[in-house]
Protein backbone atom coordinates (compact mmCIF):
# COMPACT_ATOMS: atom_id res chain seq x y z
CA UNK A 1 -142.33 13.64 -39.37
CA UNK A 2 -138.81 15.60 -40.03
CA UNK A 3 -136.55 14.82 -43.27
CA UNK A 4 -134.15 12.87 -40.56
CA UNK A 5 -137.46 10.88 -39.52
CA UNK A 6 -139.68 10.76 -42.54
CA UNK A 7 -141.21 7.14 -41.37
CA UNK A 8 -141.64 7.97 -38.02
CA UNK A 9 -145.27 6.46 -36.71
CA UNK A 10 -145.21 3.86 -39.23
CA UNK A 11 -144.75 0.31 -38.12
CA UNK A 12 -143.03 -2.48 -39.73
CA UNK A 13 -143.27 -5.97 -38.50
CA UNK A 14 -139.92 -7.97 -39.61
CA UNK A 15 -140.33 -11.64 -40.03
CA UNK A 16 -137.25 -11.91 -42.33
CA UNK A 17 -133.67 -13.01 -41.28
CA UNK A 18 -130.26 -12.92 -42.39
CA UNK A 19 -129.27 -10.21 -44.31
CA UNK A 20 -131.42 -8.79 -46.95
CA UNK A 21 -134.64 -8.52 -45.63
CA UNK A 22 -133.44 -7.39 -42.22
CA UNK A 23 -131.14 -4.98 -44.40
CA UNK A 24 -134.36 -3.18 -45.61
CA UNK A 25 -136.05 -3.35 -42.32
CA UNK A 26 -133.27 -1.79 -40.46
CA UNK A 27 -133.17 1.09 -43.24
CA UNK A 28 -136.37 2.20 -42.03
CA UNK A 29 -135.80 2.17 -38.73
CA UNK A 30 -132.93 4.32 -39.60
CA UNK A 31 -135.63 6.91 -41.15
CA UNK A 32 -138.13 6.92 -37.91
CA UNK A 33 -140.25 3.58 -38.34
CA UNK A 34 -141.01 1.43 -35.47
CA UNK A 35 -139.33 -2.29 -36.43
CA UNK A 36 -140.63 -4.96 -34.80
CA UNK A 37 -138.39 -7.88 -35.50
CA UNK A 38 -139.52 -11.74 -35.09
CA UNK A 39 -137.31 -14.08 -34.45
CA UNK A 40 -136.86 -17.49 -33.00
CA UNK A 41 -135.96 -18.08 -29.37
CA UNK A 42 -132.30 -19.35 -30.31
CA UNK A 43 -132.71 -15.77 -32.83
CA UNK A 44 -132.15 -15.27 -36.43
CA UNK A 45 -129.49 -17.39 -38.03
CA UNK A 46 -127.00 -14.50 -38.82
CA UNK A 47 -126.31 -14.01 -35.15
CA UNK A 48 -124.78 -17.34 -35.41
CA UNK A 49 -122.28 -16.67 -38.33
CA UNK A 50 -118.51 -14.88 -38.09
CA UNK A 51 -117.27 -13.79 -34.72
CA UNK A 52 -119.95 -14.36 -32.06
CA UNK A 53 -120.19 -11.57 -29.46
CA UNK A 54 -123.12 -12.52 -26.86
CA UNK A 55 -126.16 -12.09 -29.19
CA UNK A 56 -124.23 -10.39 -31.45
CA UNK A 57 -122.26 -10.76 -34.93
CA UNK A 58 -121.07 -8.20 -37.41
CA UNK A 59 -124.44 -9.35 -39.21
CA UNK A 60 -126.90 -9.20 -36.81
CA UNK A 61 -125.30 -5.77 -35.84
CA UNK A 62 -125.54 -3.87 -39.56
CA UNK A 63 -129.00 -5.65 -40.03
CA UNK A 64 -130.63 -4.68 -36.72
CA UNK A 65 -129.27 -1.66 -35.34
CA UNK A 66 -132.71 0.38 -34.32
CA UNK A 67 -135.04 -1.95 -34.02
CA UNK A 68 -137.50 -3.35 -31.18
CA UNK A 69 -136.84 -7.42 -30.96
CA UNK A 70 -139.31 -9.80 -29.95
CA UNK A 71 -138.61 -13.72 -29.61
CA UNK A 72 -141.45 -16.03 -30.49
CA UNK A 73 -142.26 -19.93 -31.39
CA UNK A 74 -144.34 -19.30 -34.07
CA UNK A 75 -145.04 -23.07 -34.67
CA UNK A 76 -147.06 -22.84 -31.45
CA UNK A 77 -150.87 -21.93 -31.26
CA UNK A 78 -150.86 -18.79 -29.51
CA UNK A 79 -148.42 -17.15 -31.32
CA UNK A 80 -150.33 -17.12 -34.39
CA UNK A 81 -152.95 -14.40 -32.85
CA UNK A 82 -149.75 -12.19 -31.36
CA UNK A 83 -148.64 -11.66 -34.87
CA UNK A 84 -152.01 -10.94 -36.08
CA UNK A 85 -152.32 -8.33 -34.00
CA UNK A 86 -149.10 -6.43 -34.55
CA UNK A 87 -150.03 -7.34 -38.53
CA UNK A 88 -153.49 -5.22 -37.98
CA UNK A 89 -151.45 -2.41 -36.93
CA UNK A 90 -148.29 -2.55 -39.31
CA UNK A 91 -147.43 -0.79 -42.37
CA UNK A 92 -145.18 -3.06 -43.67
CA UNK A 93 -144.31 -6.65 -43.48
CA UNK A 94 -141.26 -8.37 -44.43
CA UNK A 95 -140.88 -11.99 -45.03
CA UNK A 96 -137.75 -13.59 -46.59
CA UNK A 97 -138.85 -17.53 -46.39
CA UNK A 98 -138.40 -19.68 -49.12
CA UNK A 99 -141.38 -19.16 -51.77
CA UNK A 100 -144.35 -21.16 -50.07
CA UNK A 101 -143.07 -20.70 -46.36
CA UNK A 102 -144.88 -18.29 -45.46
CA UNK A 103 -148.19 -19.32 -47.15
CA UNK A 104 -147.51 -22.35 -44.82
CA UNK A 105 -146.82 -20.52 -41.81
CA UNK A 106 -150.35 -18.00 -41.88
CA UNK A 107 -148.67 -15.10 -43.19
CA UNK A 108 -149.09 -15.66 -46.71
CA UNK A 109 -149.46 -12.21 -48.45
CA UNK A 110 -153.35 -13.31 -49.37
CA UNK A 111 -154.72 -13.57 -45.69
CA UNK A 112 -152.61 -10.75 -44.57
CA UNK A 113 -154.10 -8.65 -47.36
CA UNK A 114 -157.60 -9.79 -45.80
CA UNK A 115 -156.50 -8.50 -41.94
CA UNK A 116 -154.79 -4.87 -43.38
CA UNK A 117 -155.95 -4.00 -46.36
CA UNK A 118 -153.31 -1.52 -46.31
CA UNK A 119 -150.45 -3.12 -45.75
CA UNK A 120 -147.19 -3.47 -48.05
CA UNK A 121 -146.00 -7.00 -48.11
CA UNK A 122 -142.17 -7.27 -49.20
CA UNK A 123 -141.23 -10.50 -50.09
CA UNK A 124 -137.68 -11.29 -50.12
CA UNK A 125 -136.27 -14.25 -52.01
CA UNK A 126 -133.09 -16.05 -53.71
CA UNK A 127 -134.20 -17.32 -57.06
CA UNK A 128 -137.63 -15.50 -57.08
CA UNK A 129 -141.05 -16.61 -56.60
CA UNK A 130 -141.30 -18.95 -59.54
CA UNK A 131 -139.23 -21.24 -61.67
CA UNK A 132 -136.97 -24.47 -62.06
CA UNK A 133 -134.75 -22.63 -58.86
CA UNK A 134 -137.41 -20.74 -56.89
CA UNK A 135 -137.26 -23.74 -54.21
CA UNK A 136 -133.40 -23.49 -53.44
CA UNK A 137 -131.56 -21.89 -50.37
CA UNK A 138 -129.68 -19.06 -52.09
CA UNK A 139 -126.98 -16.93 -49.60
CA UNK A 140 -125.03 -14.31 -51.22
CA UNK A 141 -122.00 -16.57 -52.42
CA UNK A 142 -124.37 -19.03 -54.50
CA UNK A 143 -125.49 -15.97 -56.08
CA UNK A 144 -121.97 -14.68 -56.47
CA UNK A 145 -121.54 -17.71 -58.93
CA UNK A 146 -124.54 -17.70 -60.49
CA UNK A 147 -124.86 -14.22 -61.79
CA UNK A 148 -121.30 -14.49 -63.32
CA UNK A 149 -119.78 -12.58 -60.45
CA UNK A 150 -117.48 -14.79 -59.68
CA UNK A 151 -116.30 -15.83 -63.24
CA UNK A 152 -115.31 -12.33 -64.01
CA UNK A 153 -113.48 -12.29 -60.54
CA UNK A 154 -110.42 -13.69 -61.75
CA UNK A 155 -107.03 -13.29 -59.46
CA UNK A 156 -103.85 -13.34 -61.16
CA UNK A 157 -104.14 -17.11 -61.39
CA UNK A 158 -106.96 -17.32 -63.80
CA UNK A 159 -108.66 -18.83 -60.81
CA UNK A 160 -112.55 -17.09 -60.44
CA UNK A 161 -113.14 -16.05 -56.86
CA UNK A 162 -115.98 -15.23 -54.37
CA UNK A 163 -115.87 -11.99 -52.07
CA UNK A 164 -116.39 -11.96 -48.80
CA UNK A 165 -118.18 -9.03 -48.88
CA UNK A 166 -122.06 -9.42 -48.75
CA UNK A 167 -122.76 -7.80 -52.16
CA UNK A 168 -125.91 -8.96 -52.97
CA UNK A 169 -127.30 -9.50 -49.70
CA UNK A 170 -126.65 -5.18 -49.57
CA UNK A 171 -128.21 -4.44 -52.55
CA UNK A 172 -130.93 -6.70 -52.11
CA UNK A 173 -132.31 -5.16 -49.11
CA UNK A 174 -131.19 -1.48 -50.67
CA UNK A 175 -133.16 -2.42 -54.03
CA UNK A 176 -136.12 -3.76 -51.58
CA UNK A 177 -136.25 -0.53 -49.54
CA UNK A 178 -136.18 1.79 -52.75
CA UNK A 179 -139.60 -0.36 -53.78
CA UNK A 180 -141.04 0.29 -50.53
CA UNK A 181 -140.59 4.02 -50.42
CA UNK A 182 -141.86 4.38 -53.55
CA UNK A 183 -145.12 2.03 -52.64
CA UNK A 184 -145.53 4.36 -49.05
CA UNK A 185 -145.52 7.32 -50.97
CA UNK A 186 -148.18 6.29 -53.74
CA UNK A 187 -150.24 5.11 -50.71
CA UNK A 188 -150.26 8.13 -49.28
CA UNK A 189 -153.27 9.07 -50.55
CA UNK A 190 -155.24 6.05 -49.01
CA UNK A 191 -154.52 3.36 -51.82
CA UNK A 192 -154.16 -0.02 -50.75
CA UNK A 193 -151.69 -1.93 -50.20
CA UNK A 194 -149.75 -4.12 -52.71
CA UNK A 195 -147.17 -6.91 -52.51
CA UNK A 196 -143.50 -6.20 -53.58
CA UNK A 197 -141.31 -9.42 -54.76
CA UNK A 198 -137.46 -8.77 -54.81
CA UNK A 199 -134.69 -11.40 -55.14
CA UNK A 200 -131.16 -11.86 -54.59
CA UNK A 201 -131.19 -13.08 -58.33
CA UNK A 202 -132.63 -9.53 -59.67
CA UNK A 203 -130.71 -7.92 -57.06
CA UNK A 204 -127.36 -9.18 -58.19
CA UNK A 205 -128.19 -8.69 -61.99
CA UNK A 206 -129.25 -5.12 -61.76
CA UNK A 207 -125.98 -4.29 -59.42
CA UNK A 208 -123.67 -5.30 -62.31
CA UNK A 209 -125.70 -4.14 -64.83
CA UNK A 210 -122.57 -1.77 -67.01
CA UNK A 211 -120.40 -4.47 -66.42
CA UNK A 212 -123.25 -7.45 -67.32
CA UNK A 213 -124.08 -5.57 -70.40
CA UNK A 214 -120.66 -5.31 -71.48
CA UNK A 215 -119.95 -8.75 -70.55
CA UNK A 216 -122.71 -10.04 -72.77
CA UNK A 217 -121.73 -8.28 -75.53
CA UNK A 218 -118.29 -8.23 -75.76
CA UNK A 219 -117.00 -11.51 -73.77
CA UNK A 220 -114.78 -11.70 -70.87
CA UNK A 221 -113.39 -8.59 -68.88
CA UNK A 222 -110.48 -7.05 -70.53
CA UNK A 223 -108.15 -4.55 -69.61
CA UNK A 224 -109.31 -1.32 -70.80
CA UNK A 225 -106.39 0.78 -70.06
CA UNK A 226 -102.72 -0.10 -69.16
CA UNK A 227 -100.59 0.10 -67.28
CA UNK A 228 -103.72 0.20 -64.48
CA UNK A 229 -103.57 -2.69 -61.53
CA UNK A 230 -102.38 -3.57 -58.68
CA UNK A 231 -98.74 -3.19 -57.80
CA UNK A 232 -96.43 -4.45 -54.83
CA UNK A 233 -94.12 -1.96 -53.14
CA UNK A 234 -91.38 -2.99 -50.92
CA UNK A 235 -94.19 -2.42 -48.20
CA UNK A 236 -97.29 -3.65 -49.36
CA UNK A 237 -99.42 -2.45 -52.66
CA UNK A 238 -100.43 0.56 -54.39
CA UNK A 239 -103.24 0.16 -56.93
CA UNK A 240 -102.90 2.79 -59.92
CA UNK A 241 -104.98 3.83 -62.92
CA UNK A 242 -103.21 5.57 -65.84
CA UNK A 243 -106.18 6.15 -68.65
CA UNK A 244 -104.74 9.30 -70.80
CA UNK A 245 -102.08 9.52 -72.94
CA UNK A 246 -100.89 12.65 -71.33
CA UNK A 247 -101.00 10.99 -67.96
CA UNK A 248 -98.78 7.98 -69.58
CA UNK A 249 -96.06 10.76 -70.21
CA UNK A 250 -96.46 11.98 -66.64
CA UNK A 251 -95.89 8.50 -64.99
CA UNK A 252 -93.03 7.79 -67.26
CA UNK A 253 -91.28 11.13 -66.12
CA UNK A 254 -91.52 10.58 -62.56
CA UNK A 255 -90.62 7.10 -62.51
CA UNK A 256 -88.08 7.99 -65.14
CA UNK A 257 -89.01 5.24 -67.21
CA UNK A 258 -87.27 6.83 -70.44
CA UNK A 259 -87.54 3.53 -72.44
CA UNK A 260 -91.13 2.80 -72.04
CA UNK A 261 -92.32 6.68 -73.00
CA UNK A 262 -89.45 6.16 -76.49
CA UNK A 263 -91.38 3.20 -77.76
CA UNK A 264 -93.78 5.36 -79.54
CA UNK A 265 -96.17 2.89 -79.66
CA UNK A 266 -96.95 3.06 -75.85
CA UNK A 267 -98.19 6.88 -76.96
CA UNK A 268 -101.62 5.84 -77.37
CA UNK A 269 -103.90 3.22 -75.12
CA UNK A 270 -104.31 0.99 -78.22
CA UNK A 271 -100.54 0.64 -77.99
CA UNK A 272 -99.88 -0.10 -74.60
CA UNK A 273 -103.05 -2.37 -74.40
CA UNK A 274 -101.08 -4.59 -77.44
CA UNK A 275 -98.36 -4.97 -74.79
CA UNK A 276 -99.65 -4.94 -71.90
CA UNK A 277 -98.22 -7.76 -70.51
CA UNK A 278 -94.82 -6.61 -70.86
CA UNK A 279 -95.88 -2.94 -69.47
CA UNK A 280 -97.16 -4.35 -66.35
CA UNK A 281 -93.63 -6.78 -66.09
CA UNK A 282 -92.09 -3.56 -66.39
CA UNK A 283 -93.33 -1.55 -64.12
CA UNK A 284 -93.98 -4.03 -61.07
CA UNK A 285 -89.56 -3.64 -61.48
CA UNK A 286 -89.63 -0.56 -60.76
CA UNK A 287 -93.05 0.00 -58.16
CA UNK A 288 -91.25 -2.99 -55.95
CA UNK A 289 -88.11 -0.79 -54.87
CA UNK A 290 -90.13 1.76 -53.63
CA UNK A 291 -92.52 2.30 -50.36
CA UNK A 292 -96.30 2.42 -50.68
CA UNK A 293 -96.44 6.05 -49.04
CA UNK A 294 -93.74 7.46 -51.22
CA UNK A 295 -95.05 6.38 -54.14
CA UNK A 296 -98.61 7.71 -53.64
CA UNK A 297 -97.60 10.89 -52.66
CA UNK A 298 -95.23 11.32 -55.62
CA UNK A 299 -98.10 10.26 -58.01
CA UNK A 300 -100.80 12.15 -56.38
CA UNK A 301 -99.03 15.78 -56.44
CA UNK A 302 -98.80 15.11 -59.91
CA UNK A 303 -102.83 14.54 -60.14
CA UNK A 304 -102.71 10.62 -61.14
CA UNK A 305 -104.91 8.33 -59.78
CA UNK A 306 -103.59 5.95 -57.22
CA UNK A 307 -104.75 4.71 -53.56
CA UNK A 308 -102.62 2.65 -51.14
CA UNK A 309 -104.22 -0.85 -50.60
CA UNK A 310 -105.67 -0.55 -47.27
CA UNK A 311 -106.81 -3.10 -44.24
CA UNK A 312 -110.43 -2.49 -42.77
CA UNK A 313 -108.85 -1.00 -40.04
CA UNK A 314 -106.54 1.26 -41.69
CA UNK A 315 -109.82 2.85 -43.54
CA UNK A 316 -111.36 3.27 -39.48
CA UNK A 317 -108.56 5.22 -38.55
CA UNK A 318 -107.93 6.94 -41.82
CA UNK A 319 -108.09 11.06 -41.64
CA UNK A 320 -110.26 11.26 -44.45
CA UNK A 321 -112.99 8.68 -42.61
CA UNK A 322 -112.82 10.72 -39.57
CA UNK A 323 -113.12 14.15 -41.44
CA UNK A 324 -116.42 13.02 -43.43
CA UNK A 325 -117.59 11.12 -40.56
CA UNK A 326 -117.90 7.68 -41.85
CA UNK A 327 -117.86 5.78 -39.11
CA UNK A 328 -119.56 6.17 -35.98
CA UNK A 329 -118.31 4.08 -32.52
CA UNK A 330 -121.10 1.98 -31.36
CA UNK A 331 -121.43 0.08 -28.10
CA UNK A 332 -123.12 -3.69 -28.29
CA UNK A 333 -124.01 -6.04 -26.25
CA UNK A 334 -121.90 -8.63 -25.97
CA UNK A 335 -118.44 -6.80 -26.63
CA UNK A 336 -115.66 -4.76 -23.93
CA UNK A 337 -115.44 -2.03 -26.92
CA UNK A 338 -117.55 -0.04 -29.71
CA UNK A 339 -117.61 -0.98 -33.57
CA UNK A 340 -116.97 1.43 -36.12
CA UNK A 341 -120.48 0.81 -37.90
CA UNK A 342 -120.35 2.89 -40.97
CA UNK A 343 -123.04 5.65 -41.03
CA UNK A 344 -126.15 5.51 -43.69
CA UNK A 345 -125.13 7.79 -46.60
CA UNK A 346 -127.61 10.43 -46.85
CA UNK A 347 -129.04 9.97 -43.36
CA UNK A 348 -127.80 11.56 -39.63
CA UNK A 349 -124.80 9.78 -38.48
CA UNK A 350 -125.17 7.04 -35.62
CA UNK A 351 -125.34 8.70 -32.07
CA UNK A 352 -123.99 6.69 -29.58
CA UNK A 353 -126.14 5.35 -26.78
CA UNK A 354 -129.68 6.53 -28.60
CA UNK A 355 -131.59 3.68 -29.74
CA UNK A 356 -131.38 3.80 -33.04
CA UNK A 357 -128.00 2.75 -32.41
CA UNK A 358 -128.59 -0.01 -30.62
CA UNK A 359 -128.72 -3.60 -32.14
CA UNK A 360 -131.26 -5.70 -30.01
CA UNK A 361 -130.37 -8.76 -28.19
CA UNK A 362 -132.44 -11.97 -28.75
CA UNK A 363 -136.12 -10.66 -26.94
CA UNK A 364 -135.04 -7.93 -25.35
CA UNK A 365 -138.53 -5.65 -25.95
CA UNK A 366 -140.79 -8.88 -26.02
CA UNK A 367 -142.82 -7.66 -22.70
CA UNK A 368 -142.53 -4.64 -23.53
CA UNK A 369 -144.45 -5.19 -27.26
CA UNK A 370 -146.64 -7.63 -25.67
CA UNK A 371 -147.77 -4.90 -23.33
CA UNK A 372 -148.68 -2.24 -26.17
CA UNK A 373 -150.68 -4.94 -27.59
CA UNK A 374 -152.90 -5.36 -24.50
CA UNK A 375 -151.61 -8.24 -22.66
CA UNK A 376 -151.15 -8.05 -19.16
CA UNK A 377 -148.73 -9.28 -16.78
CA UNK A 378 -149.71 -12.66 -15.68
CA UNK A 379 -150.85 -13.68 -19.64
CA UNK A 380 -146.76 -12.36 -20.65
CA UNK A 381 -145.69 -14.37 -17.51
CA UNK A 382 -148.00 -17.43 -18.83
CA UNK A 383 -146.70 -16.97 -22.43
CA UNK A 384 -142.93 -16.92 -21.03
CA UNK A 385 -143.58 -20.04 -19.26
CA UNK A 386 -145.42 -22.08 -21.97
CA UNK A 387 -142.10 -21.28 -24.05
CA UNK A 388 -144.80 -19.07 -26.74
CA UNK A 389 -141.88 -16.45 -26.31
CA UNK A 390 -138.57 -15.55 -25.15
């Protein structure tokens, strides 16, 4: 055990797929656990969705990387005591089924409970376990709409919007893994086991939770300061947040915008927030003649907030990414060149080539598991055959 490797000898058996559960699962492998993911012999669904590389998607990558894969039918007979035994010698289990799925399956939390007393169930789920919902497939966009996400995403043509960035799906498997620590370390004095339930639905509430609050209380999002947005330059955008008055003056002097800073009014937030329509008219005039790059660099030296609007890419090759070491270049199967997989904050950075770095293909350590568990040659070779795994 080392802080880099606090759940090293503990072993986690993975039965979820997509995002979430696998999220929380590969967090541990991250910390020194030994994840044993399940999947079917065609593999977990989110190597299936976005760009396709071999075995691999952007998905499968961030919600694997450092575990052991094994590829099993576990609608047929034999698989059924395979999983039993890696269950007797887990730690954890993770199961992301629809509520009732995995009762169906054998691996409801109740019989589990009976073979390891000790064991932490985490049970990940859309809706939650109960309820007029609990029954309905739930990625993270349904949830985006749900939870009032995407009402309050409005563009600038009153139109509410979805992100394609997995937001709840994240924080699901972050809020999941956050349980789970805190269950290992109150078993560490030989408790047993308990079941942890967490849901996209919770997940996604607690994530916005200033913003939900606010919401609730007050109505729909409204500017809080002005002028504060997102504004073209004749080479792309430049978002910019003026909150003090002082900082008002500052922008008005360097942009010499002499008539906005005479209007007294404008002096205070309350002012400009009257008008702040007309402010932002204003200044997208004067933001369009100039370049991005200019422009930032003008308003940073004098200490205002502002960031160029950047591509994906542009943030992988950014100086400031490469000084704090954000990324770290990871080789795949399936692709001619690395991905910049972002590092765990808090936790070492990614080192290429060891194998916590490595996302696994479709089976690749079934013999091998099936070997630690006692089975010998010929029986692997018999379960290969008889299509029990892959």
């Amino acid at each position: 055990m080392s802080y880099e490797r606090p759940y090293e000898g503990l072993k986690v058996v993975d039965l979820s797929q997509g995002l979430a559960g696998p999220y929380c699962g590969m967090l541990m492998a991250q910390q020194g656990a030994d994840v044993i993911k399940i999947e079917p012999h065609g593999g977990d669904w989110a190597r299936l969705i976005g760009g396709v590389f071999g075995d691999h998607t952007a998905y499968s990558i961030v919600a694997n990387t450092g575990k052991r894969a094994l590829a099993m039918n576990l609608k047929s007979e034999p698989s059924g005591e395979i999983v039993d035994k890696l269950i007797a010698q887990a730690d954890v289990f993770i199961e992301g089924y629809r509520p009732g799925v995995a009762e169906r399956l054998g691996y409801g939390y109740e019989r589990l409970r009976a073979l390891n007393p000790g064991l932490i169930y985490v049970s990940v789920s859309g809706f939650g376990q109960c309820g007029p919902m609990r029954d309905r497939p739930a990625m993270d966009p349904m949830l985006q709409a749900f939870s009032g996400f995407v009402a309050e995403n409005t563009g600038t043509d009153g139109t509410p919007h979805h992100t394609p960035v997995s937001y709840f799906d994240m924080s699901t498997g972050l809020y999941a893994q956050q349980a789970l620590a805190a269950a290992l370390y109150a078993r560490r004095d030989g408790a047993e086991g308990r079941k942890i339930e967490v849901s996209l639905l919770e997940a996604a509430a607690s994530i916005q939770a200033v913003r939900l609050l606010s919401g609730y209380r007050t109505g729909p999002r409204r500017a809080s300061t002005a002028p504060s947005g997102t504004f073209q330059t004749s080479d792309g955008h430049i978002q910019i947040n003026i909150v003090r008055d002082r900082e008002f003056k500052v922008f008005c002097d360097l942009l010499k915008l002499d008539d906005l800073w005479a209007n007294e009014k404008y002096h205070t937030i309350a002012g400009r927030l009257e008008d702040i329509d007309f402010l932002y008219d204003y200044v997208r005039r004067f933001t369009a003649s100039w370049k991005t790059a200019e422009l930032s660099d003008l308003l940073s030296k004098a200490g205002l907030q502002n960031e160029v609007v950047q591509t994906y890419r542009e943030l992988v090759h950014h100086p400031q990414a490469e000084a704090v070491g954000v990324f770290s270049w990871l080789q795949q199967a399936g692709a001619n060149d690395p991905w910049p997989v972002p590092n765990i904050p808090g936790l070492p950075a990614f080192v290429p080539g060891d194998d916590r770095a490595q996302s696994p293909t479709v089976g690749q350590h079934t013999r091998q598991i099936l070997t630690e568990l006692g089975y010998g040659n010929d029986q692997i070779d018999t379960l290969y055959a008889d299509g029990v795994v892959a």
